[in-house]
C-alpha atoms as a PDB file:
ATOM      1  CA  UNK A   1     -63.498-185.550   9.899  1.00  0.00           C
ATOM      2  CA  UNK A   2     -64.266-189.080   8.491  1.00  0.00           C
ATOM      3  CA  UNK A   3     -63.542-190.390   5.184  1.00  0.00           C
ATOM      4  CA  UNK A   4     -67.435-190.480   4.670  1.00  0.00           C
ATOM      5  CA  UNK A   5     -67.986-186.662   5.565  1.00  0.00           C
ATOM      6  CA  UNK A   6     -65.017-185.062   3.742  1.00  0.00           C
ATOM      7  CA  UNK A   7     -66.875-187.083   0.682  1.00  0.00           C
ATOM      8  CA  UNK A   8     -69.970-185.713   1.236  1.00  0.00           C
ATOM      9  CA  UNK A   9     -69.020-182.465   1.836  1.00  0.00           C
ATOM     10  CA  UNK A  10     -67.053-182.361  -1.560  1.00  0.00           C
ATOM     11  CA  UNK A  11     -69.628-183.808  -3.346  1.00  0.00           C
ATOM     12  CA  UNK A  12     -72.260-181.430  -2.349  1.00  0.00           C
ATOM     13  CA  UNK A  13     -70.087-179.022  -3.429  1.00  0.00           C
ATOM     14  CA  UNK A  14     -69.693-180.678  -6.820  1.00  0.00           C
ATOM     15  CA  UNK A  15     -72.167-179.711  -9.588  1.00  0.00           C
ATOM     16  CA  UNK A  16     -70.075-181.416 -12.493  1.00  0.00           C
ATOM     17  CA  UNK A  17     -70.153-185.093 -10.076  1.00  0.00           C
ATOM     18  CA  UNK A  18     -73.539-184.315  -9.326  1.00  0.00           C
ATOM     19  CA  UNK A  19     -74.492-184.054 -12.585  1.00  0.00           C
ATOM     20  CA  UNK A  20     -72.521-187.266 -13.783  1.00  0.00           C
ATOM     21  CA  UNK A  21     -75.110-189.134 -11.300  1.00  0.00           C
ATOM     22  CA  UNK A  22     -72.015-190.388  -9.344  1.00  0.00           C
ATOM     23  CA  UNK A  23     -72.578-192.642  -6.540  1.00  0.00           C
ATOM     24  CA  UNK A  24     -70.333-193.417  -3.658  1.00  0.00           C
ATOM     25  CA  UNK A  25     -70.015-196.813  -3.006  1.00  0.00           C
ATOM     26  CA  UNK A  26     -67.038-196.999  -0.308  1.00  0.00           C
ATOM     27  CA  UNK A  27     -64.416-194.652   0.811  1.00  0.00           C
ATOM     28  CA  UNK A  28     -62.141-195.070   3.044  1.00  0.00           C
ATOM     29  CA  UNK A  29     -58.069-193.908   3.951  1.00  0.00           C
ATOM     30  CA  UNK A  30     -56.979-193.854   0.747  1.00  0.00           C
ATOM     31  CA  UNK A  31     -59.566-195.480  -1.156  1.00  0.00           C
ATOM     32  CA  UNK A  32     -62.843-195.004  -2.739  1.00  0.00           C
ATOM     33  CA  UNK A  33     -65.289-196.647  -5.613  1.00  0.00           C
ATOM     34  CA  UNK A  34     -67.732-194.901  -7.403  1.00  0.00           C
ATOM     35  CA  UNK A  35     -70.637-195.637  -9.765  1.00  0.00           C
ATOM     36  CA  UNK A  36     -72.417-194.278 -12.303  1.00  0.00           C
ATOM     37  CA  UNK A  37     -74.831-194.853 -15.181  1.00  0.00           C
ATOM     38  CA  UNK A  38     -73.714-193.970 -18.974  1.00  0.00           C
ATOM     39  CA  UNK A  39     -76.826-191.757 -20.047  1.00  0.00           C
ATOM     40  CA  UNK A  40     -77.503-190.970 -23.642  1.00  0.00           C
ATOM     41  CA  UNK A  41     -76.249-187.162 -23.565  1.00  0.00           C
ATOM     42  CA  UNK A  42     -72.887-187.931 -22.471  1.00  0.00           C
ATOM     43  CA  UNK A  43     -72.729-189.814 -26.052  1.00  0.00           C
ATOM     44  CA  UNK A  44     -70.290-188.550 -28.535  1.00  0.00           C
ATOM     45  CA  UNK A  45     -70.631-188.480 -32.737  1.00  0.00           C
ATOM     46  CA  UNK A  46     -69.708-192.168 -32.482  1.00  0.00           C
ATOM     47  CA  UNK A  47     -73.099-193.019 -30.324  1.00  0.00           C
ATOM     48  CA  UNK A  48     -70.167-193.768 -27.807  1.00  0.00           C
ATOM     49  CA  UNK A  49     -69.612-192.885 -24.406  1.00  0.00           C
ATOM     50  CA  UNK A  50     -67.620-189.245 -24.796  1.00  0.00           C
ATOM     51  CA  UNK A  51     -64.038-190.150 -23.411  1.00  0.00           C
ATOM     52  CA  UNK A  52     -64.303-187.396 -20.455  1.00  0.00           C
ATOM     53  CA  UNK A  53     -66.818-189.101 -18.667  1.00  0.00           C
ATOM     54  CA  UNK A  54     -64.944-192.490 -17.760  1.00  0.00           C
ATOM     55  CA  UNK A  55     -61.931-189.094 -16.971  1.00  0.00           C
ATOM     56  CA  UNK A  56     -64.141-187.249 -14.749  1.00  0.00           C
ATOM     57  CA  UNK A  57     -65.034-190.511 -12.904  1.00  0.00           C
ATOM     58  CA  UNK A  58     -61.582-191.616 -12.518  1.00  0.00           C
ATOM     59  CA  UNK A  59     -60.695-188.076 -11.531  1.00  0.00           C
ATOM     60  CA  UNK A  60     -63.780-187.555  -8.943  1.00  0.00           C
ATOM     61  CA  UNK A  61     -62.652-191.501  -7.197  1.00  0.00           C
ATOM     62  CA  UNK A  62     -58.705-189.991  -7.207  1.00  0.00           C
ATOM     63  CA  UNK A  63     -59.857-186.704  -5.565  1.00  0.00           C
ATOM     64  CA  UNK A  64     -62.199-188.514  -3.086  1.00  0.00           C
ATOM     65  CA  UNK A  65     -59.517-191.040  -2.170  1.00  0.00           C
ATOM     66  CA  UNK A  66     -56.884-188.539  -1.936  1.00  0.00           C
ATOM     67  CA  UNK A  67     -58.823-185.794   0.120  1.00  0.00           C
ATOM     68  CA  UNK A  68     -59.953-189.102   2.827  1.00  0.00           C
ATOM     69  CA  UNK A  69     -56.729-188.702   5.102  1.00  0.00           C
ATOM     70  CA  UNK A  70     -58.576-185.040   5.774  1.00  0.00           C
ATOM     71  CA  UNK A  71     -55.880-182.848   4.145  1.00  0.00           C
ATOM     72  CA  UNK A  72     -57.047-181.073   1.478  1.00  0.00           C
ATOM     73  CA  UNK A  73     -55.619-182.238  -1.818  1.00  0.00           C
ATOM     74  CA  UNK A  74     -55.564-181.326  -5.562  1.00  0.00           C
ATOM     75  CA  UNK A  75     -54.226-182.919  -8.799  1.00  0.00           C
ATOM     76  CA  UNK A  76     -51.551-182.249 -10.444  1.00  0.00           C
ATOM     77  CA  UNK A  77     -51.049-184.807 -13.036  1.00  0.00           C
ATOM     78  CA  UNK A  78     -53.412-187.679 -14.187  1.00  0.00           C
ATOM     79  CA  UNK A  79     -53.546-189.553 -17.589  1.00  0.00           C
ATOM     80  CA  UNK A  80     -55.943-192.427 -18.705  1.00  0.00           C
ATOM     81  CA  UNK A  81     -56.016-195.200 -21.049  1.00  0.00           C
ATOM     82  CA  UNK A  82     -59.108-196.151 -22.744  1.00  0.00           C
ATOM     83  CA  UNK A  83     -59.729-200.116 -23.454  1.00  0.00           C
ATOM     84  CA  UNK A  84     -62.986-200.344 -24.449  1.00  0.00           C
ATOM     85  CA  UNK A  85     -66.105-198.513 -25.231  1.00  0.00           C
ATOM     86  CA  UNK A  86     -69.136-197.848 -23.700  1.00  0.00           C
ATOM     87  CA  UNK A  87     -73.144-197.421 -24.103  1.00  0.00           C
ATOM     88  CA  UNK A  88     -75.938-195.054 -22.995  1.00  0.00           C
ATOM     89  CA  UNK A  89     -76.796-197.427 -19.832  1.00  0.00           C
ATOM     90  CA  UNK A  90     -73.427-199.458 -19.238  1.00  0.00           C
ATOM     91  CA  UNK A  91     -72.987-199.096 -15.616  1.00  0.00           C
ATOM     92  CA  UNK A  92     -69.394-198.138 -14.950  1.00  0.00           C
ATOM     93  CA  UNK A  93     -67.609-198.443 -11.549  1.00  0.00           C
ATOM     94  CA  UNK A  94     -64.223-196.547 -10.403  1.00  0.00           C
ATOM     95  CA  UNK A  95     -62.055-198.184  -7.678  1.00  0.00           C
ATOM     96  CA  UNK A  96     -59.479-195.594  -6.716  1.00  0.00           C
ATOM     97  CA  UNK A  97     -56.345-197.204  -4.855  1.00  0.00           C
ATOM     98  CA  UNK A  98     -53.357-195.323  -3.096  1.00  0.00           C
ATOM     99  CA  UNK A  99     -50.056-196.374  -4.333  1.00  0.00           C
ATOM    100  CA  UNK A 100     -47.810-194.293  -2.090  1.00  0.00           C
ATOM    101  CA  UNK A 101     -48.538-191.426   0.158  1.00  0.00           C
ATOM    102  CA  UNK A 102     -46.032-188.702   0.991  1.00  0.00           C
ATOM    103  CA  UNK A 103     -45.896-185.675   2.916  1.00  0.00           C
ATOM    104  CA  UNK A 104     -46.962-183.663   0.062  1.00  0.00           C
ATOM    105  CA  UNK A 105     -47.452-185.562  -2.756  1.00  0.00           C
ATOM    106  CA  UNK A 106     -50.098-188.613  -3.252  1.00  0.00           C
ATOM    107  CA  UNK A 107     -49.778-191.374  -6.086  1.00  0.00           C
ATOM    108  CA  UNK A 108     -53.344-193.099  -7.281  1.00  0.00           C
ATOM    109  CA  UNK A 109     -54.322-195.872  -9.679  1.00  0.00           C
ATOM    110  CA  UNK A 110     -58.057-196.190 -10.779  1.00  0.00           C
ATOM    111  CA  UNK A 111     -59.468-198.932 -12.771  1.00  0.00           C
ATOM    112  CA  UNK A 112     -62.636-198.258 -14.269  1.00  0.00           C
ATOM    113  CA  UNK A 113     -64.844-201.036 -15.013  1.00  0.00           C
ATOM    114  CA  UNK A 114     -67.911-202.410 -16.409  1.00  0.00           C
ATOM    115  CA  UNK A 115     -69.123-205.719 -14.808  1.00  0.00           C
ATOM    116  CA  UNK A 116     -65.861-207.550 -14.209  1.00  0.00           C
ATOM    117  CA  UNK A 117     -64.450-206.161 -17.634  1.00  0.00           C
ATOM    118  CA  UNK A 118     -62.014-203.054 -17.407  1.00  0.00           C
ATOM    119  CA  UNK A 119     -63.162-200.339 -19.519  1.00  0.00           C
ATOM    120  CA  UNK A 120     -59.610-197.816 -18.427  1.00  0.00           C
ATOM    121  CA  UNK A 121     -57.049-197.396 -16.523  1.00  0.00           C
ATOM    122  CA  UNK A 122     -56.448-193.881 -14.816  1.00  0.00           C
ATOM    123  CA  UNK A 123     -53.317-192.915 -13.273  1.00  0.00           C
ATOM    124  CA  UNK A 124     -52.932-189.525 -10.816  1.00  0.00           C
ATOM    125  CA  UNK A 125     -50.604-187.769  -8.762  1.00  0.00           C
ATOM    126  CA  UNK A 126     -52.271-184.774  -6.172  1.00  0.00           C
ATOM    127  CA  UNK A 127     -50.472-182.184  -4.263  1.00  0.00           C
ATOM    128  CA  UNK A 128     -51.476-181.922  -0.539  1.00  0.00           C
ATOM    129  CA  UNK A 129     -52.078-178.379   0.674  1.00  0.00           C
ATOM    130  CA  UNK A 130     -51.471-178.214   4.575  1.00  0.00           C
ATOM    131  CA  UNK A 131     -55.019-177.395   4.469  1.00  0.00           C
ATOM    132  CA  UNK A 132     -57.445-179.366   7.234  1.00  0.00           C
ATOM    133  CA  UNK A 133     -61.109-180.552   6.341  1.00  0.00           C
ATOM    134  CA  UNK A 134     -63.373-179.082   8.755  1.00  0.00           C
ATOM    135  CA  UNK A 135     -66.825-177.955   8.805  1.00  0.00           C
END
């Protein structure tokens, strides 16, 4: 399976991503970016974006770039840093990046940003089952 169709297939079956209003912008080996829109319910008592949803877009782009080599893969360890906030409507973008692939572990950086300003910095590390996409 492509990059492409292992990504759609996980996100269709991905209520929580579907919900967040992600949209896939590129995937590829080891790689993806994804966008999304900051609505006004994921707002927290601060009338500030709620911390878990720059998370959960960090840790949808890490899954998506980790599953692309077509072996199924979860996470086993992730952390973030949060830089700046964010408003209902700030348009936020997650570039997943590979740092070192092993047999069957998998090392990820994502930078989440707003325009060209960086709004976190996610770090990951999945476990890869022996587990083959397929339809």
């Amino acid at each position: 399976m492509s990059p492409k169709e292992i990504v759609h297939k996980m996100l269709s079956n991905d209520a929580f991503s579907q919900w967040l209003g992600i949209e896939l912008v590129h995937i590829d080996h080891g790689t993806c970016t994804l966008s999304m829109t900051v609505r006004a319910e994921m707002l927290n008592g601060f009338n500030i974006a709620h911390g878990g949803i720059t998370y959960a877009l960090a840790d949808s782009a890490l899954a998506f770039a980790a599953n692309s080599h077509g072996r199924q893969s979860v996470s086993v360890d992730t952390s973030i840093n949060h830089i700046e906030t964010l408003q209902a409507g700030d348009v936020i973008t997650a570039v997943a990046r590979e740092e070192a692939l092993k047999n069957k572990f998998g090392f990820y950086s994502v930078q989440i940003k707003k325009a060209d300003q960086t709004i976190a910095l996610f770090k990951g590390t999945v476990f890869r089952s022996d587990r083959e996409w397929s339809f």
